[in-house]
PDB file of N, CA and C in Angstrom:
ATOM      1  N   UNK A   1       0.861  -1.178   0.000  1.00  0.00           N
ATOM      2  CA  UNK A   1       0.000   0.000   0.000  1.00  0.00           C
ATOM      3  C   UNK A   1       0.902   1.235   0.000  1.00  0.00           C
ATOM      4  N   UNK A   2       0.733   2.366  -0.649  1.00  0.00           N
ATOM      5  CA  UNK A   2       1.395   3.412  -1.000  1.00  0.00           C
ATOM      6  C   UNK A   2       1.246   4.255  -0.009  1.00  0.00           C
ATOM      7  N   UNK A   3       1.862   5.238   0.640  1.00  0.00           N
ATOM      8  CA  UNK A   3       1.532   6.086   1.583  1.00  0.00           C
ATOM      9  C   UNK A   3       0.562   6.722   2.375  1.00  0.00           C
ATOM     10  N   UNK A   4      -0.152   7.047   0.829  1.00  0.00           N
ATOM     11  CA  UNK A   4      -0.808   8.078   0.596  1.00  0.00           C
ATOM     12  C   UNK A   4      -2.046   7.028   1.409  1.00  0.00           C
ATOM     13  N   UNK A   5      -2.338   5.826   0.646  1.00  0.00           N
ATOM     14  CA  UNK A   5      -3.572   4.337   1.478  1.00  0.00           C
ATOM     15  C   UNK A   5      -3.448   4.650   2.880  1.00  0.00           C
ATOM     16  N   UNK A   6      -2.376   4.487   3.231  1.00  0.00           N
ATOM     17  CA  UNK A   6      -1.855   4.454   4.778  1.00  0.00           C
ATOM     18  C   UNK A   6      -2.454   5.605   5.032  1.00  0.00           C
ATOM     19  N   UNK A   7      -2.400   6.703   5.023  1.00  0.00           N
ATOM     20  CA  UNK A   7      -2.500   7.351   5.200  1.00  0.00           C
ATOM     21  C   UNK A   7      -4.305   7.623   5.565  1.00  0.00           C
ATOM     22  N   UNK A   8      -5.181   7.285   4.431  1.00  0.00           N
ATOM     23  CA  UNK A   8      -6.094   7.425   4.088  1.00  0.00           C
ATOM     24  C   UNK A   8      -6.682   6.186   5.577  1.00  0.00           C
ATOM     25  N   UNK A   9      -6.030   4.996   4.973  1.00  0.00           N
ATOM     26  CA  UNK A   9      -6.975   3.990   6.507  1.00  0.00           C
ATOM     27  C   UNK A   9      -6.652   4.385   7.511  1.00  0.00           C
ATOM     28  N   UNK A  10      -5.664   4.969   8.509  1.00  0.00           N
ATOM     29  CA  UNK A  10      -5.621   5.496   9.368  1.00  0.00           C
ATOM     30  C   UNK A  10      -6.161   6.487  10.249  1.00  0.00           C
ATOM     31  N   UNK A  11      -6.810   7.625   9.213  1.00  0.00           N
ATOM     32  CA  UNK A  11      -7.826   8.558   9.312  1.00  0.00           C
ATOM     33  C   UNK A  11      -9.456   7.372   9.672  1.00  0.00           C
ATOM     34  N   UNK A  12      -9.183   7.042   8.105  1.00  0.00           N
ATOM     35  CA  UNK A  12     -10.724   5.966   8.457  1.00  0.00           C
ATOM     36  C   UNK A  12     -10.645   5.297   9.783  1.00  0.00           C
ATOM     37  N   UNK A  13      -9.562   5.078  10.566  1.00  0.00           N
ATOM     38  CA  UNK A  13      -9.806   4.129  11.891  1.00  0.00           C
ATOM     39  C   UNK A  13      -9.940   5.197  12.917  1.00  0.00           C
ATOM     40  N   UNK A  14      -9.363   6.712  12.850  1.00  0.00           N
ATOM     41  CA  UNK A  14      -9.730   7.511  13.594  1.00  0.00           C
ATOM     42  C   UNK A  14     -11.197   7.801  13.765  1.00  0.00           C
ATOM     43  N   UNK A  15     -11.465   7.943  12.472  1.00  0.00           N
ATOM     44  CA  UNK A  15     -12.943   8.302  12.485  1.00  0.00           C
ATOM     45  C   UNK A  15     -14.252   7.043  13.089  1.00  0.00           C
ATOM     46  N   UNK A  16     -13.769   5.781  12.722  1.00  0.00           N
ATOM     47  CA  UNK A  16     -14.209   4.609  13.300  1.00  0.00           C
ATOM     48  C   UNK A  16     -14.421   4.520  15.177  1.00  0.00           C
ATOM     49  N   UNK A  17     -12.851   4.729  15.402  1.00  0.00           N
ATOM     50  CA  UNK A  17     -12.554   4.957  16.806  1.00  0.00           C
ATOM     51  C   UNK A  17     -13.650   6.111  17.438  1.00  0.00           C
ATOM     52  N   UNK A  18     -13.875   7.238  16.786  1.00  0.00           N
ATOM     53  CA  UNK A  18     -14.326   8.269  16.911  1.00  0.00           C
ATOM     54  C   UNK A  18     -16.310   7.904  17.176  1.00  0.00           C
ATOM     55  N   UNK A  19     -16.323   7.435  15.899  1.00  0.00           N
ATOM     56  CA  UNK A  19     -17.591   6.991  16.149  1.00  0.00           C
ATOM     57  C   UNK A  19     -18.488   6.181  16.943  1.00  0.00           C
ATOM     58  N   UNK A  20     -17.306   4.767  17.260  1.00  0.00           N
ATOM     59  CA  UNK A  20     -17.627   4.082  18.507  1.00  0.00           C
ATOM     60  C   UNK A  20     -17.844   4.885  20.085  1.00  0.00           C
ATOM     61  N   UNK A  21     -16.926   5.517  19.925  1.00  0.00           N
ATOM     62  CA  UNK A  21     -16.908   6.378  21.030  1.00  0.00           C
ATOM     63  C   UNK A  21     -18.132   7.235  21.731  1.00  0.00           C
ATOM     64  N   UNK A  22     -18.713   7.847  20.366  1.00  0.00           N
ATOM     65  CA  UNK A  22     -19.752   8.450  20.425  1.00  0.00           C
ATOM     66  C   UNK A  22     -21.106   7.994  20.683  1.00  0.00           C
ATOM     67  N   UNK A  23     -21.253   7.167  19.631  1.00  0.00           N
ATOM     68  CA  UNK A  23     -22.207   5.997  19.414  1.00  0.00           C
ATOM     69  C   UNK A  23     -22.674   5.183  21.003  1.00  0.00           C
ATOM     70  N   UNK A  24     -22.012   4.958  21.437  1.00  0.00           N
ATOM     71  CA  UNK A  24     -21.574   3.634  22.500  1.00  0.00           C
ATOM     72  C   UNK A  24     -21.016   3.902  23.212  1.00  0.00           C
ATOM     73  N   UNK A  25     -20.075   4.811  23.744  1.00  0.00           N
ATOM     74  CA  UNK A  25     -19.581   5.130  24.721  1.00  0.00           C
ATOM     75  C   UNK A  25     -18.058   4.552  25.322  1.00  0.00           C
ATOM     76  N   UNK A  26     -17.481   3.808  24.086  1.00  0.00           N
ATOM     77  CA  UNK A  26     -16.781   2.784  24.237  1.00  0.00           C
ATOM     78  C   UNK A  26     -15.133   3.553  23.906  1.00  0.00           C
ATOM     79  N   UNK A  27     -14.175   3.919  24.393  1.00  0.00           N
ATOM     80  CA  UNK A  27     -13.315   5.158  24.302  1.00  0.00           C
ATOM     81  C   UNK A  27     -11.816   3.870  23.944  1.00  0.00           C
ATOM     82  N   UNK A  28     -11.662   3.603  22.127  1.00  0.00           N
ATOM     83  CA  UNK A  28     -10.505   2.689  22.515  1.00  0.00           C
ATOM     84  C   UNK A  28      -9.639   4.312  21.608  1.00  0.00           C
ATOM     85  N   UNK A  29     -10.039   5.318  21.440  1.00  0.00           N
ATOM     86  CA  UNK A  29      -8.911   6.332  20.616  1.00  0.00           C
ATOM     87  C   UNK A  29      -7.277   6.477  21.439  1.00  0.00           C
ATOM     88  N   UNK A  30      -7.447   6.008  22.320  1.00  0.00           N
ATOM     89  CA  UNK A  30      -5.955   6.557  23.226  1.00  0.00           C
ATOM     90  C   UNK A  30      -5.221   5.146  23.170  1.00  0.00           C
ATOM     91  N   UNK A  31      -5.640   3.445  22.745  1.00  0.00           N
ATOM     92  CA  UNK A  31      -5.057   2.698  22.463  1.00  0.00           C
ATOM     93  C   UNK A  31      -3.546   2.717  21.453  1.00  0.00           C
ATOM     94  N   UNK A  32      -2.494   2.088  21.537  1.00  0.00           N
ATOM     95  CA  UNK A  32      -1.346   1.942  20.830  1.00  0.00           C
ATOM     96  C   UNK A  32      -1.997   2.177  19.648  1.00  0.00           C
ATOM     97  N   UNK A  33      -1.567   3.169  18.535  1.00  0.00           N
ATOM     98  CA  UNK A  33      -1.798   3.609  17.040  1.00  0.00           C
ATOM     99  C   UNK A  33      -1.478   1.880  16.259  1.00  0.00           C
ATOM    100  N   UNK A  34      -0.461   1.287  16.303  1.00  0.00           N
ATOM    101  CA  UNK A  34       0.208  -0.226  15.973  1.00  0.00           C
ATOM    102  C   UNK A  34      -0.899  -0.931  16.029  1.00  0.00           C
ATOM    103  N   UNK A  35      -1.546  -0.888  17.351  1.00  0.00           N
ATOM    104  CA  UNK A  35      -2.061  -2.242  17.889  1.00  0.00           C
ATOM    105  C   UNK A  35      -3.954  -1.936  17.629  1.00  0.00           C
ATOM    106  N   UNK A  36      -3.919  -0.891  17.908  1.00  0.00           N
ATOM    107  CA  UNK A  36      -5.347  -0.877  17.482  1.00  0.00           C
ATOM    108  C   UNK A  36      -5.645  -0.658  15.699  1.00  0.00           C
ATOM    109  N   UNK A  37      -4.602  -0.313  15.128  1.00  0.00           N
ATOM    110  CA  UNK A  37      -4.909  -0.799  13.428  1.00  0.00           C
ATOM    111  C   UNK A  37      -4.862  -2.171  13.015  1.00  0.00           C
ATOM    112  N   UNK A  38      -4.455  -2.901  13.849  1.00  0.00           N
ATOM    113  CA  UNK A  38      -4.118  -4.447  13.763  1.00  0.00           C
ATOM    114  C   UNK A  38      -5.728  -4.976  13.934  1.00  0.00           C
ATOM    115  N   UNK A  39      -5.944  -4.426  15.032  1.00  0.00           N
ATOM    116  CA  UNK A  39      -7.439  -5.050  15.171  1.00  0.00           C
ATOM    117  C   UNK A  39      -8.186  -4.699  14.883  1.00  0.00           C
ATOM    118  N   UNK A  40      -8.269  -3.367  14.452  1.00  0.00           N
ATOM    119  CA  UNK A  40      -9.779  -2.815  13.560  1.00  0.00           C
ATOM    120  C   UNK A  40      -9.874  -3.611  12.052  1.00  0.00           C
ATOM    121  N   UNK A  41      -8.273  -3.469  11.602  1.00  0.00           N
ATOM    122  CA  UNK A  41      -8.087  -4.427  10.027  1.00  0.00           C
ATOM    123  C   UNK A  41      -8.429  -5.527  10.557  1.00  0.00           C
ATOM    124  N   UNK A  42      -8.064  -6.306  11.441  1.00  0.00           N
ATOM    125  CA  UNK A  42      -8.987  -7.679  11.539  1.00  0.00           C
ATOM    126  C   UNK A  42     -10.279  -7.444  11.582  1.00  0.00           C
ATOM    127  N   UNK A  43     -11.099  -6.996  12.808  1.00  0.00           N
ATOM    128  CA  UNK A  43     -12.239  -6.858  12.500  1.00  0.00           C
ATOM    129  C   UNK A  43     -13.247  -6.534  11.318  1.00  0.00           C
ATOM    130  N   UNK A  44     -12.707  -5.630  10.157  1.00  0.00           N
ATOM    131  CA  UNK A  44     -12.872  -5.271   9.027  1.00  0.00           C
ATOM    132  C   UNK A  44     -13.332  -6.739   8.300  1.00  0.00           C
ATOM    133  N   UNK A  45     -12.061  -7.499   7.820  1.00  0.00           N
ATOM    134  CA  UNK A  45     -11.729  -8.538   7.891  1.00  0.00           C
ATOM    135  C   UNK A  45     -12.902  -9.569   8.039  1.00  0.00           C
ATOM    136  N   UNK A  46     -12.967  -9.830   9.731  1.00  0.00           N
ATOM    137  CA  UNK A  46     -13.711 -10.956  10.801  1.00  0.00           C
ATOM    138  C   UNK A  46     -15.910 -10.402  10.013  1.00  0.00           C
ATOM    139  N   UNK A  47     -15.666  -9.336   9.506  1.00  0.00           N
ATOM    140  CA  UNK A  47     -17.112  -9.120   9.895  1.00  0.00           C
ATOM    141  C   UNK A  47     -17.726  -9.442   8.387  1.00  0.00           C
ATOM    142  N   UNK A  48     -16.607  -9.065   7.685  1.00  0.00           N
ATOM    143  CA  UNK A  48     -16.860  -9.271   6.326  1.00  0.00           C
ATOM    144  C   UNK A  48     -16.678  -7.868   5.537  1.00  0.00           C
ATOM    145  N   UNK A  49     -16.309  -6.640   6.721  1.00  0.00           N
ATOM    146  CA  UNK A  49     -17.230  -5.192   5.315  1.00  0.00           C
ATOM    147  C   UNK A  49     -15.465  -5.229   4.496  1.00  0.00           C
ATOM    148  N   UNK A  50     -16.186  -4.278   3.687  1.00  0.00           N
ATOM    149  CA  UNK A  50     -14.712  -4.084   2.397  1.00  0.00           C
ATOM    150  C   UNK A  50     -13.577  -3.023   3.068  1.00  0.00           C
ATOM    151  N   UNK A  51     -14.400  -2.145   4.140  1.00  0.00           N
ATOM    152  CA  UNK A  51     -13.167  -0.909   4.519  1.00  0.00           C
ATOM    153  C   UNK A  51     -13.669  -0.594   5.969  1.00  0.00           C
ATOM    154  N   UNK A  52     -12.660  -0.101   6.259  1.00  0.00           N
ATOM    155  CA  UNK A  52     -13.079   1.041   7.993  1.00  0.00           C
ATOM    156  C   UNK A  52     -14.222   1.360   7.937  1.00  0.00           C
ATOM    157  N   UNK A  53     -14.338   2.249   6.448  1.00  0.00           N
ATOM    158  CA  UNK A  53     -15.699   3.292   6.929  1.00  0.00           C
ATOM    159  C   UNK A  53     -17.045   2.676   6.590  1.00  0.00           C
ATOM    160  N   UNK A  54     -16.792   1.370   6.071  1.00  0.00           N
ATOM    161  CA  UNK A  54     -18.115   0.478   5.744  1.00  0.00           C
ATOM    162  C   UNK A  54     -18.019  -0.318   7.791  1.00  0.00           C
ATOM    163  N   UNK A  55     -17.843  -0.562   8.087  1.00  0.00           N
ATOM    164  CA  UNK A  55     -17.222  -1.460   9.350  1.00  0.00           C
ATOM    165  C   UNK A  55     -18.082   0.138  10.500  1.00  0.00           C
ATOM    166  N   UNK A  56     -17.505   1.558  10.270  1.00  0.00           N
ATOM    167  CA  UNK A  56     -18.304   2.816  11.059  1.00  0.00           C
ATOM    168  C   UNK A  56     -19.469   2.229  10.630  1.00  0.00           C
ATOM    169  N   UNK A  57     -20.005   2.792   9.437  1.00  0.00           N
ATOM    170  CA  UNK A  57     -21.772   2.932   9.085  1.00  0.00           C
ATOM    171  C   UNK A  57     -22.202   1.326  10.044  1.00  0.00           C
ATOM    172  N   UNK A  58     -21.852   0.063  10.053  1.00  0.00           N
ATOM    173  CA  UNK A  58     -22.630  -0.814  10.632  1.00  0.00           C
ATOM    174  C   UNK A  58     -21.878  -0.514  11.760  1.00  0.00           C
ATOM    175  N   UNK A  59     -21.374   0.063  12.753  1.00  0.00           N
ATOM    176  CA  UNK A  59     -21.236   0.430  14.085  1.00  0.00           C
ATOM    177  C   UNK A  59     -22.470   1.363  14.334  1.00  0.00           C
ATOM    178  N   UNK A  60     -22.538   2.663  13.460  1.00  0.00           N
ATOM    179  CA  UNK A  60     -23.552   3.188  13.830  1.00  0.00           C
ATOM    180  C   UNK A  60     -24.599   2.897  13.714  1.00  0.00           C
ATOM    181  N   UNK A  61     -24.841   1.781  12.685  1.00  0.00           N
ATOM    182  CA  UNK A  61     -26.449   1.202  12.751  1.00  0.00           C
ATOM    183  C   UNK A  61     -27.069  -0.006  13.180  1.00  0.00           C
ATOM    184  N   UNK A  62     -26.429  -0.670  13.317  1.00  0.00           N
ATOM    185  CA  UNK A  62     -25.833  -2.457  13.843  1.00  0.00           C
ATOM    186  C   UNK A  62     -25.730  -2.124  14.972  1.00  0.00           C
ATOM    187  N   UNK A  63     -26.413  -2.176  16.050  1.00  0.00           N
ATOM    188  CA  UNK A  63     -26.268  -2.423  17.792  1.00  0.00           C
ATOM    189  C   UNK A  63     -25.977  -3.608  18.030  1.00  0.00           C
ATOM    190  N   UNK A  64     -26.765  -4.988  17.336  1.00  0.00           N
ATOM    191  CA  UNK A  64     -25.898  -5.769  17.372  1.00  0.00           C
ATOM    192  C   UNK A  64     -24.756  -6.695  17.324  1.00  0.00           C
ATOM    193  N   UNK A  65     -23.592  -5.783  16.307  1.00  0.00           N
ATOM    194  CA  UNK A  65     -22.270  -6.183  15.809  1.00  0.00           C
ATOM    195  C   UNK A  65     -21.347  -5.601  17.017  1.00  0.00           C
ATOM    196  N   UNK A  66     -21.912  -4.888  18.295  1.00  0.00           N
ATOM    197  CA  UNK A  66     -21.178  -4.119  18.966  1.00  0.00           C
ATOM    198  C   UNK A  66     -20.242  -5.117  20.197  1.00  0.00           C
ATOM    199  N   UNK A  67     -21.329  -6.513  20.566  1.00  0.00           N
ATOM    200  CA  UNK A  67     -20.410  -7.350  21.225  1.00  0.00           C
ATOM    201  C   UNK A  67     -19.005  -7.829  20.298  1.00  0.00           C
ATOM    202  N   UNK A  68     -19.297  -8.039  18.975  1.00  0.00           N
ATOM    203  CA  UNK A  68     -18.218  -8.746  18.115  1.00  0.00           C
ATOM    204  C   UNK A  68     -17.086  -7.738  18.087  1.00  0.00           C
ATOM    205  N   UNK A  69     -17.435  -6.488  18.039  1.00  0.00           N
ATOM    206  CA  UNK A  69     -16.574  -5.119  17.899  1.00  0.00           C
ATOM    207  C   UNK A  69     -15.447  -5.265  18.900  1.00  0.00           C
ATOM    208  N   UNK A  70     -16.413  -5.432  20.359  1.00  0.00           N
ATOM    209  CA  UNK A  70     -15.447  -5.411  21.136  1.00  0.00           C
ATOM    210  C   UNK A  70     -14.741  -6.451  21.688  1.00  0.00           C
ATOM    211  N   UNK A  71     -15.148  -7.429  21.174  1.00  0.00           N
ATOM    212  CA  UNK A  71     -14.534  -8.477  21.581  1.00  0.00           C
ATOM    213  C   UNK A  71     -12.862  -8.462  20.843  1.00  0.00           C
ATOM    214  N   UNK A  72     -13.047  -8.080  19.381  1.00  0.00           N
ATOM    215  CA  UNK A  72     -11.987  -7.453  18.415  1.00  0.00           C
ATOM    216  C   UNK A  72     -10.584  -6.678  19.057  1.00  0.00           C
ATOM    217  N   UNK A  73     -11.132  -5.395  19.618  1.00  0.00           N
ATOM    218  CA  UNK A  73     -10.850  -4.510  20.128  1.00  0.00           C
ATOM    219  C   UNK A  73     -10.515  -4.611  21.904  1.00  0.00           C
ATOM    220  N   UNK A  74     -10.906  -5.314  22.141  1.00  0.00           N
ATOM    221  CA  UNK A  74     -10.520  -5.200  24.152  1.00  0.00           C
ATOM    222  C   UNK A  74      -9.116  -5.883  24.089  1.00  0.00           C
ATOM    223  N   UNK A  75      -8.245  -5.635  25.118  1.00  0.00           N
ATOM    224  CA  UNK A  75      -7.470  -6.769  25.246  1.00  0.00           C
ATOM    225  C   UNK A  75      -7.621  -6.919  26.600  1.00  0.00           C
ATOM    226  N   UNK A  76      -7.693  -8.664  26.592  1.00  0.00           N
ATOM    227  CA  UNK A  76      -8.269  -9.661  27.465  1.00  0.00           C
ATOM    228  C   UNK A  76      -6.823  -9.803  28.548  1.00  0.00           C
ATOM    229  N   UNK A  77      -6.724  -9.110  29.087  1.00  0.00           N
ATOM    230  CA  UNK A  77      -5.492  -8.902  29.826  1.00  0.00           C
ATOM    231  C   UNK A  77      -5.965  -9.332  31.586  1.00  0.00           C
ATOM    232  N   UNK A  78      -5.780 -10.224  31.948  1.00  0.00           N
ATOM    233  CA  UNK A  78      -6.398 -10.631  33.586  1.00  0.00           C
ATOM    234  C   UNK A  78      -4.833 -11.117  34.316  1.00  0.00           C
ATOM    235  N   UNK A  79      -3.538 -10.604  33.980  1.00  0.00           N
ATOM    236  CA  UNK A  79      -2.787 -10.454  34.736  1.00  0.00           C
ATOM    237  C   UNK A  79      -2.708  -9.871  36.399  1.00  0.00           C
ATOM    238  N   UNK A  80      -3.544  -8.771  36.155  1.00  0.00           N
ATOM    239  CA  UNK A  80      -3.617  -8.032  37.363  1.00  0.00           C
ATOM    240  C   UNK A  80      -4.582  -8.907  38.755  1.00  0.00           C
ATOM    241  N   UNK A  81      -4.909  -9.808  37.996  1.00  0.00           N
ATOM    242  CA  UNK A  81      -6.268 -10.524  38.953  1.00  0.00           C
ATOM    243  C   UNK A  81      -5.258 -11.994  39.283  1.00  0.00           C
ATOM    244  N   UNK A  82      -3.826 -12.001  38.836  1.00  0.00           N
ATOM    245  CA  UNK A  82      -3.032 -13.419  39.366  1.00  0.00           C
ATOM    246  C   UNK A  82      -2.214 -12.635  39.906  1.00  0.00           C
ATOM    247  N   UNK A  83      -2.147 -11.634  40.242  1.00  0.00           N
ATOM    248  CA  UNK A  83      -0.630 -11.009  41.221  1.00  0.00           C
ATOM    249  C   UNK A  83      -1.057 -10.806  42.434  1.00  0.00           C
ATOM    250  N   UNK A  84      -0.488 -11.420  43.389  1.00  0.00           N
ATOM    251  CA  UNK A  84      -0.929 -11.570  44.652  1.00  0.00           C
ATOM    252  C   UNK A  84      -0.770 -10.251  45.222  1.00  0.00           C
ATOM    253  N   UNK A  85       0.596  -9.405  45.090  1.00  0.00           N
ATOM    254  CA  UNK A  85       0.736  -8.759  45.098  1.00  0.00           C
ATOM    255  C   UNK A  85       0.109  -7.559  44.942  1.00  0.00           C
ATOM    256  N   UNK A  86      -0.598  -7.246  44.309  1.00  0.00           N
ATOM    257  CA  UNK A  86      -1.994  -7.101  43.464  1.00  0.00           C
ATOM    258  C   UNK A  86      -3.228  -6.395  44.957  1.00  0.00           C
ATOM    259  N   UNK A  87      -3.514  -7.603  45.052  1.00  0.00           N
ATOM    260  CA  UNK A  87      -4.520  -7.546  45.924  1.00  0.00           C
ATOM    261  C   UNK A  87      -4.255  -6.910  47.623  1.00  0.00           C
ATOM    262  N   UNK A  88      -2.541  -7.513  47.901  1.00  0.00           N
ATOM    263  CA  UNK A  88      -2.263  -7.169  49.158  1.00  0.00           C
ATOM    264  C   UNK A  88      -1.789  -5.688  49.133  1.00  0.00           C
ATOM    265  N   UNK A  89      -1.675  -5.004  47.793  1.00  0.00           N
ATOM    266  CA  UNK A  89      -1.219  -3.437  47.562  1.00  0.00           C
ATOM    267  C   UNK A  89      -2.894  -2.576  47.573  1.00  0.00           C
ATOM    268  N   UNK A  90      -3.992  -3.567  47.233  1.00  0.00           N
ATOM    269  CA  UNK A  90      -5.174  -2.802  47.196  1.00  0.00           C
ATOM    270  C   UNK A  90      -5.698  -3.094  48.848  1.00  0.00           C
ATOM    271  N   UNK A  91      -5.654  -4.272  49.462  1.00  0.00           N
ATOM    272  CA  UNK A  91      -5.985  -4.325  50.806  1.00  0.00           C
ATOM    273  C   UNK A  91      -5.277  -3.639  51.686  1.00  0.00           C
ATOM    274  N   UNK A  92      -4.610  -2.921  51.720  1.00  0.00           N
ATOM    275  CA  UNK A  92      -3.731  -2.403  52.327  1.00  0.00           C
ATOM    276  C   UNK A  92      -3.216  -0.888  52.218  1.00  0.00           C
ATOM    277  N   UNK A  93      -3.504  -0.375  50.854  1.00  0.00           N
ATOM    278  CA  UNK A  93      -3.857   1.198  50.581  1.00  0.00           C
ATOM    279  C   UNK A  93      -4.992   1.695  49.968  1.00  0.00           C
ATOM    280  N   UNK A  94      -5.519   0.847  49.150  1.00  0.00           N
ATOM    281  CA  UNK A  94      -6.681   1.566  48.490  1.00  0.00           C
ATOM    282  C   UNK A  94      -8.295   0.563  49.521  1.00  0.00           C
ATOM    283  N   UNK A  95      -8.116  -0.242  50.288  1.00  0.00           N
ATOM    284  CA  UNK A  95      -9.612  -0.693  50.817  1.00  0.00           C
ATOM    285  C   UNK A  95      -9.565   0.526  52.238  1.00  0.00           C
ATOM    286  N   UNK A  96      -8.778   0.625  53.027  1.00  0.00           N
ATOM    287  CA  UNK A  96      -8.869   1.749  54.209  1.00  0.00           C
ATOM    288  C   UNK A  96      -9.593   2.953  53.833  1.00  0.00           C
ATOM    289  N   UNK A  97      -9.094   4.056  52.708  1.00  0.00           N
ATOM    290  CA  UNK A  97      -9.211   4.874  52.133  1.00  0.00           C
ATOM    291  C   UNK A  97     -10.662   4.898  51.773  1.00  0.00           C
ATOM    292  N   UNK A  98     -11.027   3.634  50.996  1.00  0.00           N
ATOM    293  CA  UNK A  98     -12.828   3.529  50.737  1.00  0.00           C
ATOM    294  C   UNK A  98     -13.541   3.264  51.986  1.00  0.00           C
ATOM    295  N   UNK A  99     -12.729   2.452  52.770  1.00  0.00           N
ATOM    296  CA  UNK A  99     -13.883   2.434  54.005  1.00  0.00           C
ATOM    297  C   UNK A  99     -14.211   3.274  55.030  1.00  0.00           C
ATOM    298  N   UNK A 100     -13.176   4.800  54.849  1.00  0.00           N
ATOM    299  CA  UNK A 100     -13.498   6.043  55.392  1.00  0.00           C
ATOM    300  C   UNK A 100     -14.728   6.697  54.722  1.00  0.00           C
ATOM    301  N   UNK A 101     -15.065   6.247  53.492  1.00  0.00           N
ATOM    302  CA  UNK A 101     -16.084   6.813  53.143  1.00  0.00           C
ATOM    303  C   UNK A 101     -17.795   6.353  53.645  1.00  0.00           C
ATOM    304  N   UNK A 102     -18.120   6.772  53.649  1.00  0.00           N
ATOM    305  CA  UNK A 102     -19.882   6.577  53.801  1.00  0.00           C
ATOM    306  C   UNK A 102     -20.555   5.698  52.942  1.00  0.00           C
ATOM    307  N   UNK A 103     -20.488   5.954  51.782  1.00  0.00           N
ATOM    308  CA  UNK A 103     -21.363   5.662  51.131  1.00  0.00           C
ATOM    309  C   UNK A 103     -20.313   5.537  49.564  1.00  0.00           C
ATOM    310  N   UNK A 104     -20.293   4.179  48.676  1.00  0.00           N
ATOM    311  CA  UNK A 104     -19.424   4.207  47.610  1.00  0.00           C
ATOM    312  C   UNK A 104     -20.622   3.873  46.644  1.00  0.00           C
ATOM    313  N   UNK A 105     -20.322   4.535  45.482  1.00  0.00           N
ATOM    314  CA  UNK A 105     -20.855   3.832  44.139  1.00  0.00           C
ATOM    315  C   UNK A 105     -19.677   3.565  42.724  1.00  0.00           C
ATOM    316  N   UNK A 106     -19.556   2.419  42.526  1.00  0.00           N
ATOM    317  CA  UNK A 106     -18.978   2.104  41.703  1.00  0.00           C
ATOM    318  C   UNK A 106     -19.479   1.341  40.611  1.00  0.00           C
TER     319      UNK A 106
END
């Protein structure tokens, strides 16, 4: 692909990113530039459309392509939930701190 392509799908994944965002509430624009073109071109790809901005229009109209979207797009990262370490740094500075409070909503 010539620059100028690059150039052109990159915008289209901004605007994609952009739209999910809006649409759905779903904020992946601050993801690695590398890593989230990897997976929007898959998803592109996985769903069947021909480009980014065919892949937007059924984001914005398709509510139901939005689990597949993100399934695409999340990374399934549960490291933080095997570090023991982990838990004895949250029991120990961040549970005190909440239990001064009254009343939490999370």
């Amino acid at each position: 692909m010539n620059r100028t392509g690059a150039d052109i799908v990159d915008i289209e994944i901004d605007l994609f990113l952009e739209a999910l965002f809006r649409r759905h509430g779903y904020d992946f624009r601050h993801y690695a530039k590398a890593s989230i073109r990897r997976r929007v071109l898959g998803l592109v790809s996985a769903v069947g459309a021909g480009t980014v901005l065919e892949l937007m229009g059924r984001t914005l109209y398709e509510p139901t392509l939005l689990p597949e979207i993100l399934a695409h797009l999340s990374v399934p990262v549960t490291e933080m939930f095997r570090d023991s370490a982990v838990f004895k740094a949250l029991r120990k500075q961040v549970v005190p701190v909440l239990a001064s409070w009254p009343r939490l909503r999370i």
